[in-house]
PDB file of N, CA and C in Angstrom:
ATOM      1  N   UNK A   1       0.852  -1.170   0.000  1.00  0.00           N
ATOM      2  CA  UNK A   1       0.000   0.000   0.000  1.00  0.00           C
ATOM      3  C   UNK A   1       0.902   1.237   0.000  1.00  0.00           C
ATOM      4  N   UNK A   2       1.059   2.122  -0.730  1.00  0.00           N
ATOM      5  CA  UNK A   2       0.880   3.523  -0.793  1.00  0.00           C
ATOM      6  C   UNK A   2       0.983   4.005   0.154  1.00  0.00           C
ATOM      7  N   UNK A   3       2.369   5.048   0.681  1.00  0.00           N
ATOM      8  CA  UNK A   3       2.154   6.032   2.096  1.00  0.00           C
ATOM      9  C   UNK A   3       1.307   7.209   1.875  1.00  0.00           C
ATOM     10  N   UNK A   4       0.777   7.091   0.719  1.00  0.00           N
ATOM     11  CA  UNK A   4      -0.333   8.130   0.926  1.00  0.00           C
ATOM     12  C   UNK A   4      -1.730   7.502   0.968  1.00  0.00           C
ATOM     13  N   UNK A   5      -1.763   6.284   0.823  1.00  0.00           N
ATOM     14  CA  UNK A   5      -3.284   5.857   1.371  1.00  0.00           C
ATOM     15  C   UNK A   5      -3.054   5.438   2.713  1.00  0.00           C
ATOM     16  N   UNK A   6      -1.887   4.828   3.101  1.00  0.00           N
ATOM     17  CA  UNK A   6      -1.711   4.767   4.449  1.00  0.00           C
ATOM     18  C   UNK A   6      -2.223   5.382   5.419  1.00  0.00           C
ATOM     19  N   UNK A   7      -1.512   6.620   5.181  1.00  0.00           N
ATOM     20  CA  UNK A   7      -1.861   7.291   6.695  1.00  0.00           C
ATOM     21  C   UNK A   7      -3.416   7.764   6.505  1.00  0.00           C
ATOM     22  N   UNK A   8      -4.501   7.682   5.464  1.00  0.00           N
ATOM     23  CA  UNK A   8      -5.973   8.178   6.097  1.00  0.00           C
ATOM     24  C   UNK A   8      -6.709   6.807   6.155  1.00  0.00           C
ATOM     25  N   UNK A   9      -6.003   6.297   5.614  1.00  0.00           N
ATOM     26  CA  UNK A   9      -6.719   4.339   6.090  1.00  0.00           C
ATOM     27  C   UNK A   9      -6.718   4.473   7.965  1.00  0.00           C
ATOM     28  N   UNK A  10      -5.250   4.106   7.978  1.00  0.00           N
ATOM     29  CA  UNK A  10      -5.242   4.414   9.481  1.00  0.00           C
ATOM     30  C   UNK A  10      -6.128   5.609  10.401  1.00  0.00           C
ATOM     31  N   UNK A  11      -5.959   6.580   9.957  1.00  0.00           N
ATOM     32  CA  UNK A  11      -7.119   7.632  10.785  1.00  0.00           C
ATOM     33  C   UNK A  11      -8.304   7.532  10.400  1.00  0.00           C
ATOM     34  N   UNK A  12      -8.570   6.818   9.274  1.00  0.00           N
ATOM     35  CA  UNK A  12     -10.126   6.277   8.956  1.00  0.00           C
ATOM     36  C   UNK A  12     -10.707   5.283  10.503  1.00  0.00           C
ATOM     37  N   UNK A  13      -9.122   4.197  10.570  1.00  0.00           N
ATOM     38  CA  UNK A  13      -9.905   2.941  11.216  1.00  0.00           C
ATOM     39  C   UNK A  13      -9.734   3.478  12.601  1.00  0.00           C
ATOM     40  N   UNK A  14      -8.683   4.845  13.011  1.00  0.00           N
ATOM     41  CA  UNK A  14      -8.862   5.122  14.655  1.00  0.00           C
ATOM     42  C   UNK A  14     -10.100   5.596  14.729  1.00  0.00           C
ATOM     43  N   UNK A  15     -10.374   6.640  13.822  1.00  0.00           N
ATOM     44  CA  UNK A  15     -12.153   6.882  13.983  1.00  0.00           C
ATOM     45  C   UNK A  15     -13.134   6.109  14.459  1.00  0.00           C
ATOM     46  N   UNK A  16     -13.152   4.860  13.500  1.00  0.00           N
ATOM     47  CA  UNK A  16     -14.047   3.592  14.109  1.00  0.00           C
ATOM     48  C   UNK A  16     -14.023   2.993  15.067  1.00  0.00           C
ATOM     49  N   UNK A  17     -13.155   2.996  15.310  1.00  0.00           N
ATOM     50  CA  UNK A  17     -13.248   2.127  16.622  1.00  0.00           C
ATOM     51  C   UNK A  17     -13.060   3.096  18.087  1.00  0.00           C
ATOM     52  N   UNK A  18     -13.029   4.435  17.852  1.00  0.00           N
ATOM     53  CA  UNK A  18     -13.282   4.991  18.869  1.00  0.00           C
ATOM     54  C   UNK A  18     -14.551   4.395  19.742  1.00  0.00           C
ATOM     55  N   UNK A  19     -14.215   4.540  21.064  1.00  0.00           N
ATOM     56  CA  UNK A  19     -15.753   4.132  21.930  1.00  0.00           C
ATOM     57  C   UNK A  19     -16.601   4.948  21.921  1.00  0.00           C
ATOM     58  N   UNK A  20     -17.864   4.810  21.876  1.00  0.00           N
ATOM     59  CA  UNK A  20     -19.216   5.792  21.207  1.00  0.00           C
ATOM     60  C   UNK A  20     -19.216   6.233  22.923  1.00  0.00           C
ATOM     61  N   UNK A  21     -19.921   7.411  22.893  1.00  0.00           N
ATOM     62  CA  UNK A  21     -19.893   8.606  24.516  1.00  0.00           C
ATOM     63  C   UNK A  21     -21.153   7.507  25.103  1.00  0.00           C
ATOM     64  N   UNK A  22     -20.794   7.311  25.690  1.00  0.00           N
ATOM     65  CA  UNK A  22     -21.805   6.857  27.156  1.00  0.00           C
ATOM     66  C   UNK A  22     -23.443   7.577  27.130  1.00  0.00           C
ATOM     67  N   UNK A  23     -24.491   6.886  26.546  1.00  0.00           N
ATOM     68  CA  UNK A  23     -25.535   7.497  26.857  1.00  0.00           C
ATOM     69  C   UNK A  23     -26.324   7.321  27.971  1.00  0.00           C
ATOM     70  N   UNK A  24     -27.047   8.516  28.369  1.00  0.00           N
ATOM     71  CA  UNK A  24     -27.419   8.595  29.863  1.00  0.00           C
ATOM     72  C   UNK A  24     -28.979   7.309  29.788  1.00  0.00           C
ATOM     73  N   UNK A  25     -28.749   6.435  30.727  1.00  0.00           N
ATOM     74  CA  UNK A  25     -30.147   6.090  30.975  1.00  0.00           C
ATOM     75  C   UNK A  25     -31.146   6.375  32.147  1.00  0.00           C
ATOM     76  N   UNK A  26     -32.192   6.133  31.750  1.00  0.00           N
ATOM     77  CA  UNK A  26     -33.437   7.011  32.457  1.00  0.00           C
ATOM     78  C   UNK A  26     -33.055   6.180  33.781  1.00  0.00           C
ATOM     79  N   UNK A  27     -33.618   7.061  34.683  1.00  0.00           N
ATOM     80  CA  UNK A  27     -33.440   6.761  35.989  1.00  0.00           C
ATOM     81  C   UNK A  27     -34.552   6.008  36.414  1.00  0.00           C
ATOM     82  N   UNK A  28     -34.211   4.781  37.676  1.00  0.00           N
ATOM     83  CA  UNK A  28     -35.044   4.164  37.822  1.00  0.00           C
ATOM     84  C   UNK A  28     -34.389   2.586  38.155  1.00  0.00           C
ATOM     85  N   UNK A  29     -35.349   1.948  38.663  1.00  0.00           N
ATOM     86  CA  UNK A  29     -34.533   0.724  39.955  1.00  0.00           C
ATOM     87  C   UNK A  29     -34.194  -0.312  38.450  1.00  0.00           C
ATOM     88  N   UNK A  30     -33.071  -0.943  38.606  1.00  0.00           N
ATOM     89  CA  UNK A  30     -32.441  -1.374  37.729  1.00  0.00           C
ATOM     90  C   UNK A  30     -31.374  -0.744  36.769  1.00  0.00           C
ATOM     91  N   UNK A  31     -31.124   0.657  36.552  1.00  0.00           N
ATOM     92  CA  UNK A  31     -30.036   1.307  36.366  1.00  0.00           C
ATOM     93  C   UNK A  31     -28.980   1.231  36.938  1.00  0.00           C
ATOM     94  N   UNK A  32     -28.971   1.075  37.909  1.00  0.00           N
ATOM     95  CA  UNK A  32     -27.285   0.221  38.852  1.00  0.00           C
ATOM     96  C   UNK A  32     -26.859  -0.782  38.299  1.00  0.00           C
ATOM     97  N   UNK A  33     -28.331  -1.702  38.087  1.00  0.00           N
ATOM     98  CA  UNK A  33     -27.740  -2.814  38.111  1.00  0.00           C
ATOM     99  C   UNK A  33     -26.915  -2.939  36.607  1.00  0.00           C
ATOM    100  N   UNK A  34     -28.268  -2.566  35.918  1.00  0.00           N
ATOM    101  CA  UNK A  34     -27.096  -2.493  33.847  1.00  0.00           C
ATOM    102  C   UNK A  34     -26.289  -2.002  34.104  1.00  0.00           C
ATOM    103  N   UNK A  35     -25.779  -0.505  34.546  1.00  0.00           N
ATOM    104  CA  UNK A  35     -24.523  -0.147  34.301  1.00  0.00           C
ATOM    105  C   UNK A  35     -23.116  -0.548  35.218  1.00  0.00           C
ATOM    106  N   UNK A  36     -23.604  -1.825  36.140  1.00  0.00           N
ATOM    107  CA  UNK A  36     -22.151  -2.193  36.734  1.00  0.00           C
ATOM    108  C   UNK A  36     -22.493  -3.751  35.708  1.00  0.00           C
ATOM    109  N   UNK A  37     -23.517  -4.232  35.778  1.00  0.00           N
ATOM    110  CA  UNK A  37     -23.723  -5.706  34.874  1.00  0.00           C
ATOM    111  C   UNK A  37     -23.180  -5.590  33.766  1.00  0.00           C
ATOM    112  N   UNK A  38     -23.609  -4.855  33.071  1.00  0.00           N
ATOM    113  CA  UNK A  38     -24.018  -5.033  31.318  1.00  0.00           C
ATOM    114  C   UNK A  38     -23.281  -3.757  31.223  1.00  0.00           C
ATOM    115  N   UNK A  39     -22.824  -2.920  31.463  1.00  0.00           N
ATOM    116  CA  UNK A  39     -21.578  -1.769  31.032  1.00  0.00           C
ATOM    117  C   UNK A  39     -20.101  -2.435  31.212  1.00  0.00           C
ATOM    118  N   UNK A  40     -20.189  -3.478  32.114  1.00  0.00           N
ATOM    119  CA  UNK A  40     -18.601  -3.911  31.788  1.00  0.00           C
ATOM    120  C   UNK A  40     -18.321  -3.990  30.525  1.00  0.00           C
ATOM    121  N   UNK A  41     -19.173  -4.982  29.689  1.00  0.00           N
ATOM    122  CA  UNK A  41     -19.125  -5.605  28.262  1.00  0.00           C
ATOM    123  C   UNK A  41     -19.414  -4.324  27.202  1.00  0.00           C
ATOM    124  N   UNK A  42     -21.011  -3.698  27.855  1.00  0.00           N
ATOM    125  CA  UNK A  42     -21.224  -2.816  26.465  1.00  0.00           C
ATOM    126  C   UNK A  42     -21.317  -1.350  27.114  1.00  0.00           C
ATOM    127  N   UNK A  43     -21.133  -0.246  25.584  1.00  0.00           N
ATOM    128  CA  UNK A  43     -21.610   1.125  25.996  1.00  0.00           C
ATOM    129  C   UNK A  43     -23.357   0.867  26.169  1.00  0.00           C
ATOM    130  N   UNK A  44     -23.591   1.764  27.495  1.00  0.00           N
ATOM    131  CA  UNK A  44     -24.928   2.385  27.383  1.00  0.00           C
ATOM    132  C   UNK A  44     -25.852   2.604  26.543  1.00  0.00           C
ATOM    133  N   UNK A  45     -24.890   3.551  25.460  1.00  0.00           N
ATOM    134  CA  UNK A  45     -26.017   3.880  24.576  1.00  0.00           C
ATOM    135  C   UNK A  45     -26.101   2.243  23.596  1.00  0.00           C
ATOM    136  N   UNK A  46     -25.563   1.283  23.635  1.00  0.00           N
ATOM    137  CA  UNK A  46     -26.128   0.004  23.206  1.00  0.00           C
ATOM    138  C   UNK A  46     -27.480  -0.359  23.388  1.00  0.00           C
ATOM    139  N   UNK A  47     -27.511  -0.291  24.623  1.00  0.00           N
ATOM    140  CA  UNK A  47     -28.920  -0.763  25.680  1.00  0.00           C
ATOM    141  C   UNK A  47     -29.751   0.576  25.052  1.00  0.00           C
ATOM    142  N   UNK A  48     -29.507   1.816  25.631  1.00  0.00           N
ATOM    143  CA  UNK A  48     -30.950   2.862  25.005  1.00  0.00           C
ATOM    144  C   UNK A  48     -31.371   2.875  23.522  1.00  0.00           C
ATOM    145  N   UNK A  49     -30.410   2.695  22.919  1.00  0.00           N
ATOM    146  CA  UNK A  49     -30.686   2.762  21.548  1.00  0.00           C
ATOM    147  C   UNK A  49     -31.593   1.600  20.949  1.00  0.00           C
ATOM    148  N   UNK A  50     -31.983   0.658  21.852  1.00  0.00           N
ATOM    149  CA  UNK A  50     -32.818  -0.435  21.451  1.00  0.00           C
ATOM    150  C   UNK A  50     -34.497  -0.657  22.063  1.00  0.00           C
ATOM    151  N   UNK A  51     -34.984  -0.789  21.434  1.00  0.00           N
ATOM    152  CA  UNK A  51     -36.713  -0.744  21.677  1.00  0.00           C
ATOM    153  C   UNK A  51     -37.054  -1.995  21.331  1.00  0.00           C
ATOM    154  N   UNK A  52     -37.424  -3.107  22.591  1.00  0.00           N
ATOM    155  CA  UNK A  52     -37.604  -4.346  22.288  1.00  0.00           C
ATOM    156  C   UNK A  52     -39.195  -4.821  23.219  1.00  0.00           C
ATOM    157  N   UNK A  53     -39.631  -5.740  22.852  1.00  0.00           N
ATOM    158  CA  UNK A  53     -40.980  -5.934  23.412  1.00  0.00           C
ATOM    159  C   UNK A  53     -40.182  -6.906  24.797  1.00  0.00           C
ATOM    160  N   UNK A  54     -40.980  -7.035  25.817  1.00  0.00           N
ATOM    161  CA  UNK A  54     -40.743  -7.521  27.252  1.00  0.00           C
ATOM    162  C   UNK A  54     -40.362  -8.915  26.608  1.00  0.00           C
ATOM    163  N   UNK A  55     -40.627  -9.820  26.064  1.00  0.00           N
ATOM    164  CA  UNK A  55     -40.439 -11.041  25.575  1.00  0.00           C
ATOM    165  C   UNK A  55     -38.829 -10.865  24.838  1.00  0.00           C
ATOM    166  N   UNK A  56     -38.832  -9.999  24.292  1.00  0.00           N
ATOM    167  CA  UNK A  56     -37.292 -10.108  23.381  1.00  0.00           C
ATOM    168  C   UNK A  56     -36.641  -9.434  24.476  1.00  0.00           C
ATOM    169  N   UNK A  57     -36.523  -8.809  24.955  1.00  0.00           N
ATOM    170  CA  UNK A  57     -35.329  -8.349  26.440  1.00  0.00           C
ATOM    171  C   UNK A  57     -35.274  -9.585  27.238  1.00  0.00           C
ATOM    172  N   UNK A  58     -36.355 -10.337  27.430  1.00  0.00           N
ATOM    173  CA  UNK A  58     -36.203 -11.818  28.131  1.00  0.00           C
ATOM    174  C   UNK A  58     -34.637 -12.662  27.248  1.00  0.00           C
ATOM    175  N   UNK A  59     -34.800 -12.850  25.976  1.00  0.00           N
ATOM    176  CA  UNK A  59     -34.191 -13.415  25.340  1.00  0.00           C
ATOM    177  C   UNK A  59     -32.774 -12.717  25.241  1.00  0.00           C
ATOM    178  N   UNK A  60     -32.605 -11.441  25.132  1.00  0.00           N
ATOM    179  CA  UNK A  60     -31.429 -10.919  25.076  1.00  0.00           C
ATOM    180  C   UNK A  60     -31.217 -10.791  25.960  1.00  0.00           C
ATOM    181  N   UNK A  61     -31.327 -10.259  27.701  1.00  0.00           N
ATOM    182  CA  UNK A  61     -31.252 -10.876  28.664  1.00  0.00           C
ATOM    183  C   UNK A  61     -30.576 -12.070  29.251  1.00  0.00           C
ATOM    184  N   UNK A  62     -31.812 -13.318  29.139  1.00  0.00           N
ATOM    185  CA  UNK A  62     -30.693 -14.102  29.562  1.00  0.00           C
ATOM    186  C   UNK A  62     -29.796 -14.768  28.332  1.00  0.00           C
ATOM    187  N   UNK A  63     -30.013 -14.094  27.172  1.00  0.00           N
ATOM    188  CA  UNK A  63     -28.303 -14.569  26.627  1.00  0.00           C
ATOM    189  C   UNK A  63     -27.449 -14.178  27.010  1.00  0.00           C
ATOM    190  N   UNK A  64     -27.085 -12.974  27.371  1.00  0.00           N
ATOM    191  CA  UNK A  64     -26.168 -12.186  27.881  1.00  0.00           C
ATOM    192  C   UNK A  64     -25.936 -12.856  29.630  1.00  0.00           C
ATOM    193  N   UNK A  65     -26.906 -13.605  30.522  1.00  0.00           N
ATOM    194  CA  UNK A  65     -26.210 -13.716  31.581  1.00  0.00           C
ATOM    195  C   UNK A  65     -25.855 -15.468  31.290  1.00  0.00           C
ATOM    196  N   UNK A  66     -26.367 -15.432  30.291  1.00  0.00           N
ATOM    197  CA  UNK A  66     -25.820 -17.273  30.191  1.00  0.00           C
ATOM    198  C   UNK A  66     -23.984 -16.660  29.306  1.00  0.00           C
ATOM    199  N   UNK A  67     -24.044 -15.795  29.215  1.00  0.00           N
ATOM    200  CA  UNK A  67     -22.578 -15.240  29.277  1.00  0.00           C
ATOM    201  C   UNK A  67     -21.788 -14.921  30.017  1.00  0.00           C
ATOM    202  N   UNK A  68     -22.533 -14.895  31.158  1.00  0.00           N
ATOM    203  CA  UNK A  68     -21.275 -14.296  32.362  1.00  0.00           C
ATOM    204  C   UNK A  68     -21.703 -13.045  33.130  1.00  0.00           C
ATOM    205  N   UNK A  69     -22.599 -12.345  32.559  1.00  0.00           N
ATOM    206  CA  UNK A  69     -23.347 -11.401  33.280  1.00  0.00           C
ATOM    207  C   UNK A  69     -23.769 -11.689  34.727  1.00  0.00           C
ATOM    208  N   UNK A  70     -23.954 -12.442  35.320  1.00  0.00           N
ATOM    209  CA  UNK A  70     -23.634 -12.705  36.677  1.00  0.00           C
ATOM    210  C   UNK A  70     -25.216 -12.430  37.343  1.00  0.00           C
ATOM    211  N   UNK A  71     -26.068 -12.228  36.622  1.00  0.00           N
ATOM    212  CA  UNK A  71     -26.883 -11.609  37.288  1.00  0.00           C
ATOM    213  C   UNK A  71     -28.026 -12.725  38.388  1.00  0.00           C
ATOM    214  N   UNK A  72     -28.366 -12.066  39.264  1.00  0.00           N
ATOM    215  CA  UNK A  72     -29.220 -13.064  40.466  1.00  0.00           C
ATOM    216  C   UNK A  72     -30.452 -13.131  39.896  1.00  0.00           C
ATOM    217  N   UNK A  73     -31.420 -14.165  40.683  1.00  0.00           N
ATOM    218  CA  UNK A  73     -32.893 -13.961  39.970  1.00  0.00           C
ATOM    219  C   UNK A  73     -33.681 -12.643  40.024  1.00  0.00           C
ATOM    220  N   UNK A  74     -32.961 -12.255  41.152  1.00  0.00           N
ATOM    221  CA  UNK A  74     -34.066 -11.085  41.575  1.00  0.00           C
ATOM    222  C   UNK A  74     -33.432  -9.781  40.841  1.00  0.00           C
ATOM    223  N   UNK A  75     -32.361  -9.638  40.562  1.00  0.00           N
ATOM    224  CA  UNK A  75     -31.534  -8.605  39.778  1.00  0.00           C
ATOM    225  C   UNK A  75     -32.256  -8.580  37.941  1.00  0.00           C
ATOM    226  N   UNK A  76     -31.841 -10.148  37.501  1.00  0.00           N
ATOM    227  CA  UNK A  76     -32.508 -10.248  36.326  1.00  0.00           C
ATOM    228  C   UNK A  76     -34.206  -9.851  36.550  1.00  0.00           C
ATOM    229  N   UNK A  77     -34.997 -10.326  36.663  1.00  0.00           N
ATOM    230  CA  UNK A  77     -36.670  -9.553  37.378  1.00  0.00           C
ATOM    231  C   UNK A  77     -36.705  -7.901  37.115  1.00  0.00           C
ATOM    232  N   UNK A  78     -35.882  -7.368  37.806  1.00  0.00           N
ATOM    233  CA  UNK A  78     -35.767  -5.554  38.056  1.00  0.00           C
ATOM    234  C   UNK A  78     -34.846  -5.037  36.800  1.00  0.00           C
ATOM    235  N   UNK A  79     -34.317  -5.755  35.726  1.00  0.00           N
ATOM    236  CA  UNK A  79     -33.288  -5.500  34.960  1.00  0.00           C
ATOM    237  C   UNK A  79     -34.533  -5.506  33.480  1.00  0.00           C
ATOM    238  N   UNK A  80     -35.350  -6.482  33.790  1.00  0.00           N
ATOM    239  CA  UNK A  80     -36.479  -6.841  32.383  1.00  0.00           C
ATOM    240  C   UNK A  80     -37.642  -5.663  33.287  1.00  0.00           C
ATOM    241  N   UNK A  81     -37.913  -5.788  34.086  1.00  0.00           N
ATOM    242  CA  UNK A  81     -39.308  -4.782  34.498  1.00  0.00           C
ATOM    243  C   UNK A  81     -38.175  -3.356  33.685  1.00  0.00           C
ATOM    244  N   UNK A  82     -37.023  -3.048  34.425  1.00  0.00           N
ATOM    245  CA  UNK A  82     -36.584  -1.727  33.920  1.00  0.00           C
ATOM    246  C   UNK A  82     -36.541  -1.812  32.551  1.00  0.00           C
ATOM    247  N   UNK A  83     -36.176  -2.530  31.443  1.00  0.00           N
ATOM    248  CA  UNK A  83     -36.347  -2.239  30.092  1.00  0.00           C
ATOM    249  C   UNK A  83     -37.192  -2.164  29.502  1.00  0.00           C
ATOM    250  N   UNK A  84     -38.154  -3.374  30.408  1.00  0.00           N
ATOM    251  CA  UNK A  84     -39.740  -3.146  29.280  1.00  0.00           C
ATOM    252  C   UNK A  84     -40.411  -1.851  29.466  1.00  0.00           C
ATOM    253  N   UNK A  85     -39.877  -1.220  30.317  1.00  0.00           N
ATOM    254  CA  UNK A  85     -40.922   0.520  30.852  1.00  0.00           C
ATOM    255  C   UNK A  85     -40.165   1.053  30.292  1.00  0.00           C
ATOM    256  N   UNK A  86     -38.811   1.140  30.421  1.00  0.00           N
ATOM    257  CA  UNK A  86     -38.005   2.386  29.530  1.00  0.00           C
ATOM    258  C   UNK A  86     -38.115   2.326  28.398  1.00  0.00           C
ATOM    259  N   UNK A  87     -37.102   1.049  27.786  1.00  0.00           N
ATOM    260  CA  UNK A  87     -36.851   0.948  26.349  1.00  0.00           C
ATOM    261  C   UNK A  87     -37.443  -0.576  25.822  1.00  0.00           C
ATOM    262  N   UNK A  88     -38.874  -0.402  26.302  1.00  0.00           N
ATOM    263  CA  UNK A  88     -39.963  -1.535  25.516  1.00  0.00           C
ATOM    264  C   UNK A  88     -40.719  -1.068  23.997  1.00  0.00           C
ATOM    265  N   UNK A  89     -40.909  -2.075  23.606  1.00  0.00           N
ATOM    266  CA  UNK A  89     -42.200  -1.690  22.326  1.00  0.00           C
ATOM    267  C   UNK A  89     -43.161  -2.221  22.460  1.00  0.00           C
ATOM    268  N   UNK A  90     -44.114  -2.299  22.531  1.00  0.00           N
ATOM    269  CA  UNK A  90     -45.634  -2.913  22.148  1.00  0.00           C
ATOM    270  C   UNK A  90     -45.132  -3.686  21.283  1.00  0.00           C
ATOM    271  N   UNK A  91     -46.133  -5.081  21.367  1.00  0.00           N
ATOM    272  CA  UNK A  91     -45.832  -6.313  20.591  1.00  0.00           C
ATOM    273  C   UNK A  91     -47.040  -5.949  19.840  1.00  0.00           C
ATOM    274  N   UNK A  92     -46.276  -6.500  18.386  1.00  0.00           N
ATOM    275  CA  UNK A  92     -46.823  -6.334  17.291  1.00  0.00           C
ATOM    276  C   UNK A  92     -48.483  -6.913  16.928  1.00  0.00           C
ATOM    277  N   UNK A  93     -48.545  -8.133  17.800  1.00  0.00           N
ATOM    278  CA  UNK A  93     -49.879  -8.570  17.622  1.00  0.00           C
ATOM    279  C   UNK A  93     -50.752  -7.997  18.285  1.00  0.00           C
ATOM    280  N   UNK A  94     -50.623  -7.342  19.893  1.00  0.00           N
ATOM    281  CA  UNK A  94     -51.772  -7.026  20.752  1.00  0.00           C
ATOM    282  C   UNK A  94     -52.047  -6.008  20.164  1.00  0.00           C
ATOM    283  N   UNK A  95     -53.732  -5.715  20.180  1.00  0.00           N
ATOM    284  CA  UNK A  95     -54.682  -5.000  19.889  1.00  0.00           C
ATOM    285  C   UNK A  95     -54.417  -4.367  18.217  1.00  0.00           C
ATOM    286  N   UNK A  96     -53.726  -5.249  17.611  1.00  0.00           N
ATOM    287  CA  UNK A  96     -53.882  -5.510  15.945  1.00  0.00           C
ATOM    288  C   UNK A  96     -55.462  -6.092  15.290  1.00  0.00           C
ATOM    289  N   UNK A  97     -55.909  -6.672  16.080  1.00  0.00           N
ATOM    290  CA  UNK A  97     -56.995  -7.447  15.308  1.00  0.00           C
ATOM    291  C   UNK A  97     -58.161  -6.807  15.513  1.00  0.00           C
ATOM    292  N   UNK A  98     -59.483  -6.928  14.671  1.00  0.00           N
ATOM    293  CA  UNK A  98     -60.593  -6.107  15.092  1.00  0.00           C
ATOM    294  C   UNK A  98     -61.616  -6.467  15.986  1.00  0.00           C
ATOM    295  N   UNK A  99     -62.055  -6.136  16.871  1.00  0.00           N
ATOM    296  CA  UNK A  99     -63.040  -5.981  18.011  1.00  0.00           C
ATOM    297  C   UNK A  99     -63.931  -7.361  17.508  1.00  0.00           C
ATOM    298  N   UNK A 100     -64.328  -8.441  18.237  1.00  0.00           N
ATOM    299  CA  UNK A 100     -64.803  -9.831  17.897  1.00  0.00           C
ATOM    300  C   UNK A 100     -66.604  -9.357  17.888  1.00  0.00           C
ATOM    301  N   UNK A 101     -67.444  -9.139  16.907  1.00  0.00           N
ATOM    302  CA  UNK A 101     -68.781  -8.942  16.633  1.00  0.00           C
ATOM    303  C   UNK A 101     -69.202  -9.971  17.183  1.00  0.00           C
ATOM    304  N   UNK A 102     -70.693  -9.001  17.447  1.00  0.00           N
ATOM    305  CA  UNK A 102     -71.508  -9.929  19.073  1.00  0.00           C
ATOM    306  C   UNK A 102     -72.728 -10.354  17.957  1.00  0.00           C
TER     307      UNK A 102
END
């Protein structure tokens, strides 16, 4: 390679892989726990930036503690109540269908 593609390749790839700024999450019981649990491994703004229905935070959840996330029963419990209120979505099927005629 070229010392002149060199050196903006390289400041291309320090760019990328810079660590993205820490986004703030909403306050509320289970915020301790993600950001000493689940901030070892990921940035913050990982977790806010995602809108998942209570069923898929179950699943990403405990994949992540069948990883090592460490988390207790009662920690995991307050970790899914805190995402499905903050950063939940409505599941796609409830109240999709039309009113059942009498």
């Amino acid at each position: 390679m070229k010392l002149r593609y060199t050196v903006p390749f390289f400041a291309a790839l320090c760019l990328c892989v810079l660590p993205l700024r820490a986004a703030d999450l909403v306050d509320g019981a289970g915020k301790a726990i993600l950001e000493q649990k689940c901030g070892t491994c990921h940035d913050t703004g990982r977790i806010s930036g995602q809108k998942k229905t209570r069923d898929a935070w179950i699943d990403t959840v405990s994949r992540m503690n069948d990883k090592g996330a460490g988390l207790s029963s009662d920690e995991f419990d307050t970790v899914i109540d805190y995402l499905a209120k903050n950063y939940g979505k409505e599941d796609s099927k409830i109240g999709t269908s039309a009113p059942a005629k009498k």
